[in-house]
PDB file of N, CA and C in Angstrom:
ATOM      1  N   UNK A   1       0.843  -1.185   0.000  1.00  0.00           N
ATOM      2  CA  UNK A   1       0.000   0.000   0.000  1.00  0.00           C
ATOM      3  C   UNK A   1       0.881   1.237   0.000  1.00  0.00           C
ATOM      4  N   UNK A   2       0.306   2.504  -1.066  1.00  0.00           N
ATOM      5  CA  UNK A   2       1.281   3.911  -1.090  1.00  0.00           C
ATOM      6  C   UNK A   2       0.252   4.436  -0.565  1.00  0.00           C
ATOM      7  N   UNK A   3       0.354   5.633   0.509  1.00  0.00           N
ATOM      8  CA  UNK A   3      -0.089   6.648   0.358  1.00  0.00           C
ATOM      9  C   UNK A   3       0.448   8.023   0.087  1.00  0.00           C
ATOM     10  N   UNK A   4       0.049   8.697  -0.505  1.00  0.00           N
ATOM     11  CA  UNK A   4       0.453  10.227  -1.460  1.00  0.00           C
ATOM     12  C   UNK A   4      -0.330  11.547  -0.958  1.00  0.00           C
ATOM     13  N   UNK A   5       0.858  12.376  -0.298  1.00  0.00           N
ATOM     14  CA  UNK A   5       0.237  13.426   0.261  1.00  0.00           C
ATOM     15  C   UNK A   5       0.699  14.526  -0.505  1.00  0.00           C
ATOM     16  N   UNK A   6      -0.449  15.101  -0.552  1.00  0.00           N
ATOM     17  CA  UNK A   6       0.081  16.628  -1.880  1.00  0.00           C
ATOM     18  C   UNK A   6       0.345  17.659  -1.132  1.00  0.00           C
ATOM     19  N   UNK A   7       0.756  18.738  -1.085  1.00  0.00           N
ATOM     20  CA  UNK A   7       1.012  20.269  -0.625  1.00  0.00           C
ATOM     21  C   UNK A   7       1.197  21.322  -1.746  1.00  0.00           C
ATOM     22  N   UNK A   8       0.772  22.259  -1.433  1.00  0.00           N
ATOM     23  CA  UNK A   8       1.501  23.391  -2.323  1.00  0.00           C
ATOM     24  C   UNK A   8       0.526  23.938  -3.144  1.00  0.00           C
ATOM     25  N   UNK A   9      -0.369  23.633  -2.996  1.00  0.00           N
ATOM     26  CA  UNK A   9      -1.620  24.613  -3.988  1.00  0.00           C
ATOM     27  C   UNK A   9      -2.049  25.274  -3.089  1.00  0.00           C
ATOM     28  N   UNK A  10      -3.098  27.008  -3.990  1.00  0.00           N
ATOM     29  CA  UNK A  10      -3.391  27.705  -3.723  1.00  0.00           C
ATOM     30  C   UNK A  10      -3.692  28.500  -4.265  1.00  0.00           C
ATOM     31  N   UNK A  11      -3.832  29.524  -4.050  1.00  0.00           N
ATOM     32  CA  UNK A  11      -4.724  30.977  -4.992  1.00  0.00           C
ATOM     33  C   UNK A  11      -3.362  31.942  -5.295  1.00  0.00           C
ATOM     34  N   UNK A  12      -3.163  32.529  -6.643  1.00  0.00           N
ATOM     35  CA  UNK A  12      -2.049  32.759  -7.541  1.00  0.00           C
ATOM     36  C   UNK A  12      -2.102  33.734  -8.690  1.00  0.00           C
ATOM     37  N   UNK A  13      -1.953  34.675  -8.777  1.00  0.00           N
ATOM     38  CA  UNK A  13      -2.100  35.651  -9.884  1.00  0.00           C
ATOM     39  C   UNK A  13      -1.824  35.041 -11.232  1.00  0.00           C
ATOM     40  N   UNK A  14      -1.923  35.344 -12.215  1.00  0.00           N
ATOM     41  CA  UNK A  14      -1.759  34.957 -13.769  1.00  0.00           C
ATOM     42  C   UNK A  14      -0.174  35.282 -13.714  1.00  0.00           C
ATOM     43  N   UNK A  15       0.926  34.668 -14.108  1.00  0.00           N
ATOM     44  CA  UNK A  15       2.162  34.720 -14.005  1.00  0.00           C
ATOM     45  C   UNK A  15       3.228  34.620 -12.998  1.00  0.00           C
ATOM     46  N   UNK A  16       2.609  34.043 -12.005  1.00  0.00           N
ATOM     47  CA  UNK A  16       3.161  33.583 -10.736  1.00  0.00           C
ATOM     48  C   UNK A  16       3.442  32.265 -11.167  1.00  0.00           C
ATOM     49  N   UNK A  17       3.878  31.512  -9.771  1.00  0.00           N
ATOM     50  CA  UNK A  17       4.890  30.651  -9.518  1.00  0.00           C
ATOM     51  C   UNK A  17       4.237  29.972  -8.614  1.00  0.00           C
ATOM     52  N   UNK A  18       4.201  28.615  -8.451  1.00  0.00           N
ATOM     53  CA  UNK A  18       3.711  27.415  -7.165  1.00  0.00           C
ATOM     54  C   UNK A  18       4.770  26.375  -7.431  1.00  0.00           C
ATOM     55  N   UNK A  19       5.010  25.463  -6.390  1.00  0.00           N
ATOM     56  CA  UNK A  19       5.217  24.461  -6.407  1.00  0.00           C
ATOM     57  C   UNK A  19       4.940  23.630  -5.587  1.00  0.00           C
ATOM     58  N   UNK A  20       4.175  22.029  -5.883  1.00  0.00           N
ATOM     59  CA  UNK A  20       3.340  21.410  -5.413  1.00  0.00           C
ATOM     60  C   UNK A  20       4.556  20.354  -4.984  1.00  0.00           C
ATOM     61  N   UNK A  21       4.296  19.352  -3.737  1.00  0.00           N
ATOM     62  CA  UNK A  21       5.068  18.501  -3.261  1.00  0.00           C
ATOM     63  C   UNK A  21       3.791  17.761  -2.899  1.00  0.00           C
ATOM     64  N   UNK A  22       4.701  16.044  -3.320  1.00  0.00           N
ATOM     65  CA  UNK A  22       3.827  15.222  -2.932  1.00  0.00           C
ATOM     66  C   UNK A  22       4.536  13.843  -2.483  1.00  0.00           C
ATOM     67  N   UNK A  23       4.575  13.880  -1.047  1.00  0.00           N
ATOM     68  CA  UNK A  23       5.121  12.862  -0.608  1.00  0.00           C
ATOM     69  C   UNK A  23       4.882  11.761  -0.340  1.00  0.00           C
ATOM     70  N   UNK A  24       5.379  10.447  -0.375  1.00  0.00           N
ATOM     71  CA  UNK A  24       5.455   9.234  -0.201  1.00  0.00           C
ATOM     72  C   UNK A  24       5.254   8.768   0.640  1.00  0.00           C
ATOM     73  N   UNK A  25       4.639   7.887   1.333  1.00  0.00           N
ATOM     74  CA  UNK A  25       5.185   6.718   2.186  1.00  0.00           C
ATOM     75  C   UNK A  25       6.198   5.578   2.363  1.00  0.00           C
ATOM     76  N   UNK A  26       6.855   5.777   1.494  1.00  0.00           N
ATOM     77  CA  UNK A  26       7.332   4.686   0.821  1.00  0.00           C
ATOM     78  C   UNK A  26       8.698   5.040   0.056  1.00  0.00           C
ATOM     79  N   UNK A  27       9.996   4.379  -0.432  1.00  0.00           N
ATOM     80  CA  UNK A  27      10.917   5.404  -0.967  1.00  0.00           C
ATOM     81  C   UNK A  27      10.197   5.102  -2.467  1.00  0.00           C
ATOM     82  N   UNK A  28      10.497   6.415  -2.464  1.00  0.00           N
ATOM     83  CA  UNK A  28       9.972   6.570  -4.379  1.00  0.00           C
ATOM     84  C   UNK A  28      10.937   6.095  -5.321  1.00  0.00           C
ATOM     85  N   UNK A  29      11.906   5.218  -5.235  1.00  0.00           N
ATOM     86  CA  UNK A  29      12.729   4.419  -6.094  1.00  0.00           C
ATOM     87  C   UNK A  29      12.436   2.789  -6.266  1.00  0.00           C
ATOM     88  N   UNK A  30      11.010   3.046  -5.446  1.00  0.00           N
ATOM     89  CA  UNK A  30      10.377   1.449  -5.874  1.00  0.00           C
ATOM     90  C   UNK A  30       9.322   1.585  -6.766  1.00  0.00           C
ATOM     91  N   UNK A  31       8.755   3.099  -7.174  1.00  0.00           N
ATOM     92  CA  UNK A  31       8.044   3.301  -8.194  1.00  0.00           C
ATOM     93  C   UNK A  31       8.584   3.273  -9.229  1.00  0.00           C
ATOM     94  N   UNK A  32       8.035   2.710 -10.553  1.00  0.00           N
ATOM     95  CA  UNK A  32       8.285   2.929 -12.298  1.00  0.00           C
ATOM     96  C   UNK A  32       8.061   3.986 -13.131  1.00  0.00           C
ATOM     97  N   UNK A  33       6.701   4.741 -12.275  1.00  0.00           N
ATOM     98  CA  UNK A  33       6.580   6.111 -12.757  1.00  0.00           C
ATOM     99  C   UNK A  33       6.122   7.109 -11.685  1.00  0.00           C
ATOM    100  N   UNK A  34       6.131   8.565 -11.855  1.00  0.00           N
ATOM    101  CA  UNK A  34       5.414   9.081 -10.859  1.00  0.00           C
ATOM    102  C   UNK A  34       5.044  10.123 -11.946  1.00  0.00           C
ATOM    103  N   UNK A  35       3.957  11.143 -11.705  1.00  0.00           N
ATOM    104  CA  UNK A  35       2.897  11.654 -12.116  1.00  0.00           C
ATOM    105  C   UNK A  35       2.626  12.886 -11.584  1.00  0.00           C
ATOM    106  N   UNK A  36       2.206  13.797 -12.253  1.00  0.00           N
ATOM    107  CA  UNK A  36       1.039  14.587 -12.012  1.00  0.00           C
ATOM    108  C   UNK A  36       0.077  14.848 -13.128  1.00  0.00           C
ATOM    109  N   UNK A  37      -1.321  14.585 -12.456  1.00  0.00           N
ATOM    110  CA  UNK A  37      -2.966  14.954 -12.933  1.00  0.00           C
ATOM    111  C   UNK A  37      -2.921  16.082 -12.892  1.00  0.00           C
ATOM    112  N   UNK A  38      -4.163  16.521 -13.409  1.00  0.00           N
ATOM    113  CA  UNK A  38      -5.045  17.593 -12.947  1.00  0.00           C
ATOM    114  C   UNK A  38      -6.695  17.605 -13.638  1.00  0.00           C
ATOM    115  N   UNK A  39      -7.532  18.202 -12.932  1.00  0.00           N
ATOM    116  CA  UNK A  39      -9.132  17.729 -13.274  1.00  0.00           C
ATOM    117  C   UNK A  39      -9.509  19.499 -13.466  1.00  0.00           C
ATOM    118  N   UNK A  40      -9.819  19.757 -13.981  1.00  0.00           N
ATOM    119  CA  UNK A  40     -10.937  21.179 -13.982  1.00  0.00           C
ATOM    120  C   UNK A  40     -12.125  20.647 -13.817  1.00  0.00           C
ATOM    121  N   UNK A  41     -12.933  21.727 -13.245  1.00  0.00           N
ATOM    122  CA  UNK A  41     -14.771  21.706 -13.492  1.00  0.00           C
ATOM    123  C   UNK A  41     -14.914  20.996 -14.761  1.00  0.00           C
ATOM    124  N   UNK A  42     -15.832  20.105 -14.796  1.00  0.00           N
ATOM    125  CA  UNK A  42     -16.777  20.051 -16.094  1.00  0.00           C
ATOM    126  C   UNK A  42     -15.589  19.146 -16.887  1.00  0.00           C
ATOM    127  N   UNK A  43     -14.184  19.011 -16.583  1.00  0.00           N
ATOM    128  CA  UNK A  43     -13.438  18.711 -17.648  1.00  0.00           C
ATOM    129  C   UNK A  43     -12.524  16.656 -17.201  1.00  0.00           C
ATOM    130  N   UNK A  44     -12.439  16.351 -18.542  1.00  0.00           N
ATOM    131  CA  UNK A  44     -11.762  14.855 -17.553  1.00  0.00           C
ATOM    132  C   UNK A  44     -10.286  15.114 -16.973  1.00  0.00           C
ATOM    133  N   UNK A  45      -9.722  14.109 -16.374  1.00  0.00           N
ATOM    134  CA  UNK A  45      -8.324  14.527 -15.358  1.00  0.00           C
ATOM    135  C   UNK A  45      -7.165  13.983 -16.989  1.00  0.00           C
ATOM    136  N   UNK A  46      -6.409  15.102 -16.751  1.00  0.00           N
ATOM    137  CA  UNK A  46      -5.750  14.968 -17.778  1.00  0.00           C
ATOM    138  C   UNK A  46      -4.131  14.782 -17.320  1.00  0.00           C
ATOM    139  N   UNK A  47      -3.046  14.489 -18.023  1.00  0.00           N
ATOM    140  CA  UNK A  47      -1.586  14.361 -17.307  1.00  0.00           C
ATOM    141  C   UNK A  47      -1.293  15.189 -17.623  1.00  0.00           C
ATOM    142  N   UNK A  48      -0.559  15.710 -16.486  1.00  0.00           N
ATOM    143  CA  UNK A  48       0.373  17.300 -17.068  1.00  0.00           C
ATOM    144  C   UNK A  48       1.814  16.715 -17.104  1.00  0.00           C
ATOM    145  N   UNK A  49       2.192  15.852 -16.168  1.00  0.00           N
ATOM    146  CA  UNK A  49       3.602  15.851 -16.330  1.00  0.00           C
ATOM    147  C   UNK A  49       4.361  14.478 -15.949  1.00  0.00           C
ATOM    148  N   UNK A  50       4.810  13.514 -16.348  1.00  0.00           N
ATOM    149  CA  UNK A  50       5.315  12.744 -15.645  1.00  0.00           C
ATOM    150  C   UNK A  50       6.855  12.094 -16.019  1.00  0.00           C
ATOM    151  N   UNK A  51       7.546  11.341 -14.784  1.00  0.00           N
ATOM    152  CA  UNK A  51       8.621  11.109 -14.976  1.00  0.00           C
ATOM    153  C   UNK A  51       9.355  10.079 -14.728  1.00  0.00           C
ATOM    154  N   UNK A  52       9.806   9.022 -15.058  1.00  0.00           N
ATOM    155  CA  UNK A  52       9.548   7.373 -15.505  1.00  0.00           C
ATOM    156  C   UNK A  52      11.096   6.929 -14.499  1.00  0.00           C
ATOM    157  N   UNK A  53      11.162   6.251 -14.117  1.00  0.00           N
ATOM    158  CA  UNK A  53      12.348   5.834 -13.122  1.00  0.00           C
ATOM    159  C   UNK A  53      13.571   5.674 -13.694  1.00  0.00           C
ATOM    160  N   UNK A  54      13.355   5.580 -14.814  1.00  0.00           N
ATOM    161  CA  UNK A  54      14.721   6.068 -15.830  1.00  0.00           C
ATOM    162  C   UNK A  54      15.044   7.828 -15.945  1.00  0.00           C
ATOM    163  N   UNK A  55      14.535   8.661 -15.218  1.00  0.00           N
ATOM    164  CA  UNK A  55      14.662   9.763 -15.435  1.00  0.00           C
ATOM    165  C   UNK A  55      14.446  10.511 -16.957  1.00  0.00           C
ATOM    166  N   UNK A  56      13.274   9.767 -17.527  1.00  0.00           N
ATOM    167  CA  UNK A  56      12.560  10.391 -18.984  1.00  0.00           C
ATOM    168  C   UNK A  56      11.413  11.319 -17.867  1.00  0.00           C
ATOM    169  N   UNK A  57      11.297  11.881 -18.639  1.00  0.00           N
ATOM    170  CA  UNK A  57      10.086  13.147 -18.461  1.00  0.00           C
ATOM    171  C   UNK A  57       9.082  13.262 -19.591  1.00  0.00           C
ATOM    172  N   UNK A  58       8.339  13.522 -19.465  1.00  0.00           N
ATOM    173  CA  UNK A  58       6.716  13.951 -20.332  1.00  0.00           C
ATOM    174  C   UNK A  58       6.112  14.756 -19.783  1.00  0.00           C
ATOM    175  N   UNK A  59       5.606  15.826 -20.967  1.00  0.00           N
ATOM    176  CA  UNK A  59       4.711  17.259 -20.145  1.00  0.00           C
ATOM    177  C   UNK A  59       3.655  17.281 -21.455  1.00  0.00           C
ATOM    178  N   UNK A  60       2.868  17.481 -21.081  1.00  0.00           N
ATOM    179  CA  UNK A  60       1.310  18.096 -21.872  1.00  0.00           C
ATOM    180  C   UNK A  60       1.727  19.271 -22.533  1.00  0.00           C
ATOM    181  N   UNK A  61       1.795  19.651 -23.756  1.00  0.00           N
ATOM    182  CA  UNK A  61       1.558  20.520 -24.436  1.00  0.00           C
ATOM    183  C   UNK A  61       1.970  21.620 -24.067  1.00  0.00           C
ATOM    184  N   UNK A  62       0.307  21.723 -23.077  1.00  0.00           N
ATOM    185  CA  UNK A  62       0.166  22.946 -22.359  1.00  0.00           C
ATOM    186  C   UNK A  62       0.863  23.686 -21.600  1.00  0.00           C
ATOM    187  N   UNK A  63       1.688  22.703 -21.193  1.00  0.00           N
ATOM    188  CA  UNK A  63       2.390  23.255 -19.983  1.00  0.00           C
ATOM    189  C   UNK A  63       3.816  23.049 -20.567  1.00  0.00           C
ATOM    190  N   UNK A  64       4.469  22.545 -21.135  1.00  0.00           N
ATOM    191  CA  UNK A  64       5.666  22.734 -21.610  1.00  0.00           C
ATOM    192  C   UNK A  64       6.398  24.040 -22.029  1.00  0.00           C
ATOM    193  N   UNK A  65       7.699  24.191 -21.121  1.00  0.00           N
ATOM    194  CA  UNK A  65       8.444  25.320 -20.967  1.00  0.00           C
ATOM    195  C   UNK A  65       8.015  25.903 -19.780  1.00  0.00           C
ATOM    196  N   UNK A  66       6.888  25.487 -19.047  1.00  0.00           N
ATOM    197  CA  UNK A  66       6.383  26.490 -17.909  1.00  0.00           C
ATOM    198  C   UNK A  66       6.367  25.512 -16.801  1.00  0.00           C
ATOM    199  N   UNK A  67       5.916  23.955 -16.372  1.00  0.00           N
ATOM    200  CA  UNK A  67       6.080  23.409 -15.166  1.00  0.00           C
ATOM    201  C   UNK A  67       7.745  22.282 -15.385  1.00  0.00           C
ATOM    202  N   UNK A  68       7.462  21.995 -14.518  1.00  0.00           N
ATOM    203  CA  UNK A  68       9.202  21.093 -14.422  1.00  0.00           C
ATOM    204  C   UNK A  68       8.804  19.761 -13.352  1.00  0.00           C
ATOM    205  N   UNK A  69       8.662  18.779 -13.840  1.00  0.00           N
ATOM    206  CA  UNK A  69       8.837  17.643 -12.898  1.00  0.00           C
ATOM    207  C   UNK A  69      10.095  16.976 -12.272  1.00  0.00           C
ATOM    208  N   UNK A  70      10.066  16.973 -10.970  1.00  0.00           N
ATOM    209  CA  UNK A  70      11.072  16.467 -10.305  1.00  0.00           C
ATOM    210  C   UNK A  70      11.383  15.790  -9.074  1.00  0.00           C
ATOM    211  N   UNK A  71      12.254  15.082  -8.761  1.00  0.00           N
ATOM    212  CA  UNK A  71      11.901  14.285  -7.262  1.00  0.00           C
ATOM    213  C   UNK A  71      13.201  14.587  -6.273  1.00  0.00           C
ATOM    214  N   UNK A  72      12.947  14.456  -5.455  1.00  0.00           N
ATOM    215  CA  UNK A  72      13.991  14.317  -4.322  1.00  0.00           C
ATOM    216  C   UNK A  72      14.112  12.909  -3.873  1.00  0.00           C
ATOM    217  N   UNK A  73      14.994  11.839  -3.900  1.00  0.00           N
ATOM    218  CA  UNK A  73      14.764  10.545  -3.373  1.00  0.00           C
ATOM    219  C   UNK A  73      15.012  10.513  -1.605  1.00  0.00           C
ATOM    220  N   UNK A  74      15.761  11.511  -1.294  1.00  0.00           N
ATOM    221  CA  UNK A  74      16.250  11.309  -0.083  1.00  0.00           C
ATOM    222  C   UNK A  74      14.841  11.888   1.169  1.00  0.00           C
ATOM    223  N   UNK A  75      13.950  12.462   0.333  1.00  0.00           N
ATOM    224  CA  UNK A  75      12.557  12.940   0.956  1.00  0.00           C
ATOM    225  C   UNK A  75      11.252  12.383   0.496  1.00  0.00           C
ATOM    226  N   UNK A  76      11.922  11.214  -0.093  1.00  0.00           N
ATOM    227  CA  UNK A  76      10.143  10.576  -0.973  1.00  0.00           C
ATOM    228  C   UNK A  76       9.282  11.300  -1.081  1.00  0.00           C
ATOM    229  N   UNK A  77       9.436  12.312  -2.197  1.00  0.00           N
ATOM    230  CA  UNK A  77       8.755  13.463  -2.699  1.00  0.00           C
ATOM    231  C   UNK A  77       9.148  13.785  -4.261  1.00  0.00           C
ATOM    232  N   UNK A  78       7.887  14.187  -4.948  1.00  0.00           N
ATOM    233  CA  UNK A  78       7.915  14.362  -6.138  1.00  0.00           C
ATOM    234  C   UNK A  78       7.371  15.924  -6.549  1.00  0.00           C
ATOM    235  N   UNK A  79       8.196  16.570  -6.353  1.00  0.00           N
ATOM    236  CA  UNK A  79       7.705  17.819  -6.967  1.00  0.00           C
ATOM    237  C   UNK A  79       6.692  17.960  -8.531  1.00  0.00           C
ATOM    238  N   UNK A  80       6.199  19.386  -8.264  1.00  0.00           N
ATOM    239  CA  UNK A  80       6.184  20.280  -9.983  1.00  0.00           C
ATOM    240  C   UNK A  80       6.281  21.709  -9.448  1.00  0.00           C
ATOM    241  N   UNK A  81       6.923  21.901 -10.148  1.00  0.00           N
ATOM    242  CA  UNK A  81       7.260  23.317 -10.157  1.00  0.00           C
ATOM    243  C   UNK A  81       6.198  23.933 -11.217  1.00  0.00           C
ATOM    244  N   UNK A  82       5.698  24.621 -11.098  1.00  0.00           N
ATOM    245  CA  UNK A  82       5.317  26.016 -12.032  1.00  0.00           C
ATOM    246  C   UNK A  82       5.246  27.204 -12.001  1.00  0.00           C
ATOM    247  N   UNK A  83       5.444  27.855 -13.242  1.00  0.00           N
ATOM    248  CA  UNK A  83       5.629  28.922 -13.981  1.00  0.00           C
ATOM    249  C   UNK A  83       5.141  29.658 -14.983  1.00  0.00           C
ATOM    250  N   UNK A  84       4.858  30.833 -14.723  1.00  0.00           N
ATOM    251  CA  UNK A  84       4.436  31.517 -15.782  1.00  0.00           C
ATOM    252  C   UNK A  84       2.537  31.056 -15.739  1.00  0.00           C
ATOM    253  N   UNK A  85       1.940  30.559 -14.662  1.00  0.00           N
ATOM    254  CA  UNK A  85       0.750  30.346 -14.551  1.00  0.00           C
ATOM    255  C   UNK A  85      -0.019  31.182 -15.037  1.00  0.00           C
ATOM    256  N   UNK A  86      -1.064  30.064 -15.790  1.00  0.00           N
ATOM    257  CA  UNK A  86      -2.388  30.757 -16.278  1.00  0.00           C
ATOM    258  C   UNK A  86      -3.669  30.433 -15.666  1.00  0.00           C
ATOM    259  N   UNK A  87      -4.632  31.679 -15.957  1.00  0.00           N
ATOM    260  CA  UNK A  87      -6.119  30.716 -16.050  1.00  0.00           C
ATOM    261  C   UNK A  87      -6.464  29.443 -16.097  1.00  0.00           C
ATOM    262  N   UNK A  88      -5.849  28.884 -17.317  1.00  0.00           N
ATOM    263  CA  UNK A  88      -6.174  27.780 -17.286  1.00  0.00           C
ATOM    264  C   UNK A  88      -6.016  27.039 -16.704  1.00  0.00           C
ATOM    265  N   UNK A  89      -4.799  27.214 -15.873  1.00  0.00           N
ATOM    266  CA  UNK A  89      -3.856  25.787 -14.904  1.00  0.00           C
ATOM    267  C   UNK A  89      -5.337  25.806 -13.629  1.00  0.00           C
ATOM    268  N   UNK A  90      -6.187  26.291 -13.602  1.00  0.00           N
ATOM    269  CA  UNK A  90      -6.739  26.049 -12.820  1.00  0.00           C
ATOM    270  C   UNK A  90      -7.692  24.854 -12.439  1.00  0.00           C
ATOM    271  N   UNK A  91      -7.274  23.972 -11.777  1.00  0.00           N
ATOM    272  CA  UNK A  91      -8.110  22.469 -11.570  1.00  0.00           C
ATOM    273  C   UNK A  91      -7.319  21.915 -10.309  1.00  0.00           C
ATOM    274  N   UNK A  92      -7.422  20.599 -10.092  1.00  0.00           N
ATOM    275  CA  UNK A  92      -7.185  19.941  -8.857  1.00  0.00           C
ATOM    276  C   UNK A  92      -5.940  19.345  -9.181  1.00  0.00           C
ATOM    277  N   UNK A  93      -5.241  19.109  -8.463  1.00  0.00           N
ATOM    278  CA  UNK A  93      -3.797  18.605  -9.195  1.00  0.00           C
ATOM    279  C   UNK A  93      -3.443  17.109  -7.909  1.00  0.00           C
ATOM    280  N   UNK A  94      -3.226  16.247  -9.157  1.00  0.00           N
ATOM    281  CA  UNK A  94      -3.202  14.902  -8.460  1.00  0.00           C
ATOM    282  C   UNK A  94      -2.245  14.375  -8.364  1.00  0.00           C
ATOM    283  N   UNK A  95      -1.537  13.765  -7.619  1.00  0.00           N
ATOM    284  CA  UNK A  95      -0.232  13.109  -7.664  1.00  0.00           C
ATOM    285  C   UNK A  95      -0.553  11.457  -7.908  1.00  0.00           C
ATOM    286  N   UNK A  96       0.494  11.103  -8.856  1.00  0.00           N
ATOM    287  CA  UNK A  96      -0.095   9.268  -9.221  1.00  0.00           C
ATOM    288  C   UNK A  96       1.373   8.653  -9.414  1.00  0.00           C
ATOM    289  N   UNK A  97       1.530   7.726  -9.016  1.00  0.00           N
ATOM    290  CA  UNK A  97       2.621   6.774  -8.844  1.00  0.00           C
ATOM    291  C   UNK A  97       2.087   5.317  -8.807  1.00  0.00           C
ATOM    292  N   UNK A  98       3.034   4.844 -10.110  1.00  0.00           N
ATOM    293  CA  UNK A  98       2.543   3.333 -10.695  1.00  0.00           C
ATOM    294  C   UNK A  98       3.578   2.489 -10.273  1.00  0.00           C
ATOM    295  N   UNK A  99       3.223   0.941  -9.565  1.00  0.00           N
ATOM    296  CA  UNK A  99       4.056  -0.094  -8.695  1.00  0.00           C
ATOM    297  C   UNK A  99       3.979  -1.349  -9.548  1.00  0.00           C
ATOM    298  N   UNK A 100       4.657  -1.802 -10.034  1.00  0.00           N
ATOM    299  CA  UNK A 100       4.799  -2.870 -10.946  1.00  0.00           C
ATOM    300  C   UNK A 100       5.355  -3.953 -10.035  1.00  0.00           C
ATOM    301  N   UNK A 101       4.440  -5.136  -9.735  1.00  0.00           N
ATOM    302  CA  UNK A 101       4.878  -6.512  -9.101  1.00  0.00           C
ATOM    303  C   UNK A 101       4.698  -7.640  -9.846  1.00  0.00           C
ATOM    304  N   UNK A 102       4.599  -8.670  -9.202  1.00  0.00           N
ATOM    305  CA  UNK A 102       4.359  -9.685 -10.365  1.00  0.00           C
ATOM    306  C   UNK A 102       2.969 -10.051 -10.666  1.00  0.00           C
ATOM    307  N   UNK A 103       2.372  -9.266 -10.186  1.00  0.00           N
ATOM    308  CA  UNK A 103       0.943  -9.103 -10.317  1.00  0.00           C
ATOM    309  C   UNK A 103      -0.038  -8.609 -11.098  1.00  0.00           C
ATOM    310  N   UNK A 104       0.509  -7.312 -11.591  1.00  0.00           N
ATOM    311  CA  UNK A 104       0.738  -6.446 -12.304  1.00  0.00           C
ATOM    312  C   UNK A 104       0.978  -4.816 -11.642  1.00  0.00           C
ATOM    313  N   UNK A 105       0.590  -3.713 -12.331  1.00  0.00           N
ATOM    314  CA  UNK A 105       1.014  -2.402 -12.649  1.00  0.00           C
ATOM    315  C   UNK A 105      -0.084  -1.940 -11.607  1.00  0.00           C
ATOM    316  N   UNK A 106       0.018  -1.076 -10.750  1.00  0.00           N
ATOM    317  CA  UNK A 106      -0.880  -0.731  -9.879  1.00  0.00           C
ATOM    318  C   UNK A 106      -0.782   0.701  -9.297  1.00  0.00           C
ATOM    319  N   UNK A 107      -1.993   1.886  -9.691  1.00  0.00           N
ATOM    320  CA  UNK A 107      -2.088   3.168  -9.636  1.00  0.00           C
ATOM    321  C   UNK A 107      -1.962   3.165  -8.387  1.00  0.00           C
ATOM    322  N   UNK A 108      -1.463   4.727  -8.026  1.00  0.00           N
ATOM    323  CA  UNK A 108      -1.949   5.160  -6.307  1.00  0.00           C
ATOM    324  C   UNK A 108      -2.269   6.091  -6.451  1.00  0.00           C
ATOM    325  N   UNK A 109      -3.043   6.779  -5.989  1.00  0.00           N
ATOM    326  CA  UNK A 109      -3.497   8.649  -6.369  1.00  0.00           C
ATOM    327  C   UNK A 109      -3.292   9.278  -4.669  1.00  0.00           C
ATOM    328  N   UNK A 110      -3.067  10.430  -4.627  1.00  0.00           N
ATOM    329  CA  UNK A 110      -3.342  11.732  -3.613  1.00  0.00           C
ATOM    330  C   UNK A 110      -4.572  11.862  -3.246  1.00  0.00           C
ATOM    331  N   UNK A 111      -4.797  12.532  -2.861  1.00  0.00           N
ATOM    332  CA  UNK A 111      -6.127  13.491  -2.211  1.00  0.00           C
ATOM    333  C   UNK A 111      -6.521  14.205  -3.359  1.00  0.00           C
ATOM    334  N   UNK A 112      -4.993  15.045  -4.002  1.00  0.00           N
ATOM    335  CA  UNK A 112      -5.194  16.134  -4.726  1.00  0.00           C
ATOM    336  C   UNK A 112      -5.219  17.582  -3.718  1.00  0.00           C
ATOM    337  N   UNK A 113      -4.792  18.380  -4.520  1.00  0.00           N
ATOM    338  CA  UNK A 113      -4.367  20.178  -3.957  1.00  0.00           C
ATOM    339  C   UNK A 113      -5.369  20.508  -4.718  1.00  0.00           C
ATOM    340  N   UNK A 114      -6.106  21.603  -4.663  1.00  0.00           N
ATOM    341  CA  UNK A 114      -6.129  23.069  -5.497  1.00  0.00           C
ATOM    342  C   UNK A 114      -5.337  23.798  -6.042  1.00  0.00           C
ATOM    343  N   UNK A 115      -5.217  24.047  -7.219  1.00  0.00           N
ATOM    344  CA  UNK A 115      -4.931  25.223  -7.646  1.00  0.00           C
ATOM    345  C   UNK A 115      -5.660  26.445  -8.536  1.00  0.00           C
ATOM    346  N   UNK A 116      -5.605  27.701  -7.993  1.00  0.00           N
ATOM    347  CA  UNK A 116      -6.674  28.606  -8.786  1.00  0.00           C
ATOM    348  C   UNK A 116      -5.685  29.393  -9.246  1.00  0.00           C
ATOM    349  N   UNK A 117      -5.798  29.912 -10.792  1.00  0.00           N
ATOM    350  CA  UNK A 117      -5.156  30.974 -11.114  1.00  0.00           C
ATOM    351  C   UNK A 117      -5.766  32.506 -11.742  1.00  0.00           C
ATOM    352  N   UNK A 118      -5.941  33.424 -10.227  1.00  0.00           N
ATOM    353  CA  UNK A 118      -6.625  34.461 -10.913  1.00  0.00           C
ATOM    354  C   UNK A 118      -5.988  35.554 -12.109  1.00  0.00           C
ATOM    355  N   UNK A 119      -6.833  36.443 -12.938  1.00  0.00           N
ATOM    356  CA  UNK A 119      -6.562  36.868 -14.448  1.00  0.00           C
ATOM    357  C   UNK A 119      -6.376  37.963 -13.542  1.00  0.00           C
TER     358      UNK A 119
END
């Protein structure tokens, strides 16, 4: 069993700066991937960013050039940094980390933060 605690959201002007932490129970070098979601109103949870235990990275579109995924191993914590926030970044932001046994591949999700970004 993981559990995933998020921090770091909040209310943020259009071109500001957050960064969300989401810590482990567990050392995060027994995960294969770790993650961040995010859900808006009305909208499905989409990936903004994630980063594979080989140290590959993937970012959404949207957010490329502006958030940064990253971990600390010695704090079983997986950052995102962002930047240059918009309107849009505004939704729930989820932290997800996938455990591969011989069983198979198995999600863990957060609570989830807030984040609002006012215009």
């Amino acid at each position: 069993q993981v559990q995933l605690v998020e921090s770091g959201g909040g209310l943020v002007q259009a071109g500001g700066s957050l960064r969300l932490s989401c810590a482990a129970s567990r050392s995060i070098l027994t995960f294969n991937a770790m993650a961040w979601y995010r859900q808006a109103p009305g909208k499905q949870r989409e990936l903004v960013a994630a980063l594979s235990s080989g140290e590959r990275t993937n970012y959404a579109d949207s957010v490329k050039g502006r958030f940064t995924i990253s971990r600390d191993n010695a704090k079983n914590t997986v950052y995102l940094q962002m930047s240059s926030l918009k309107p849009d970044d505004t939704a729930v932001y989820y932290c997800n980390v996938k455990l591969a046994n011989l069983y198979g591949i198995y999600d863990y999700w957060g609570q989830g933060t807030q984040v609002t970004v006012s215009s």
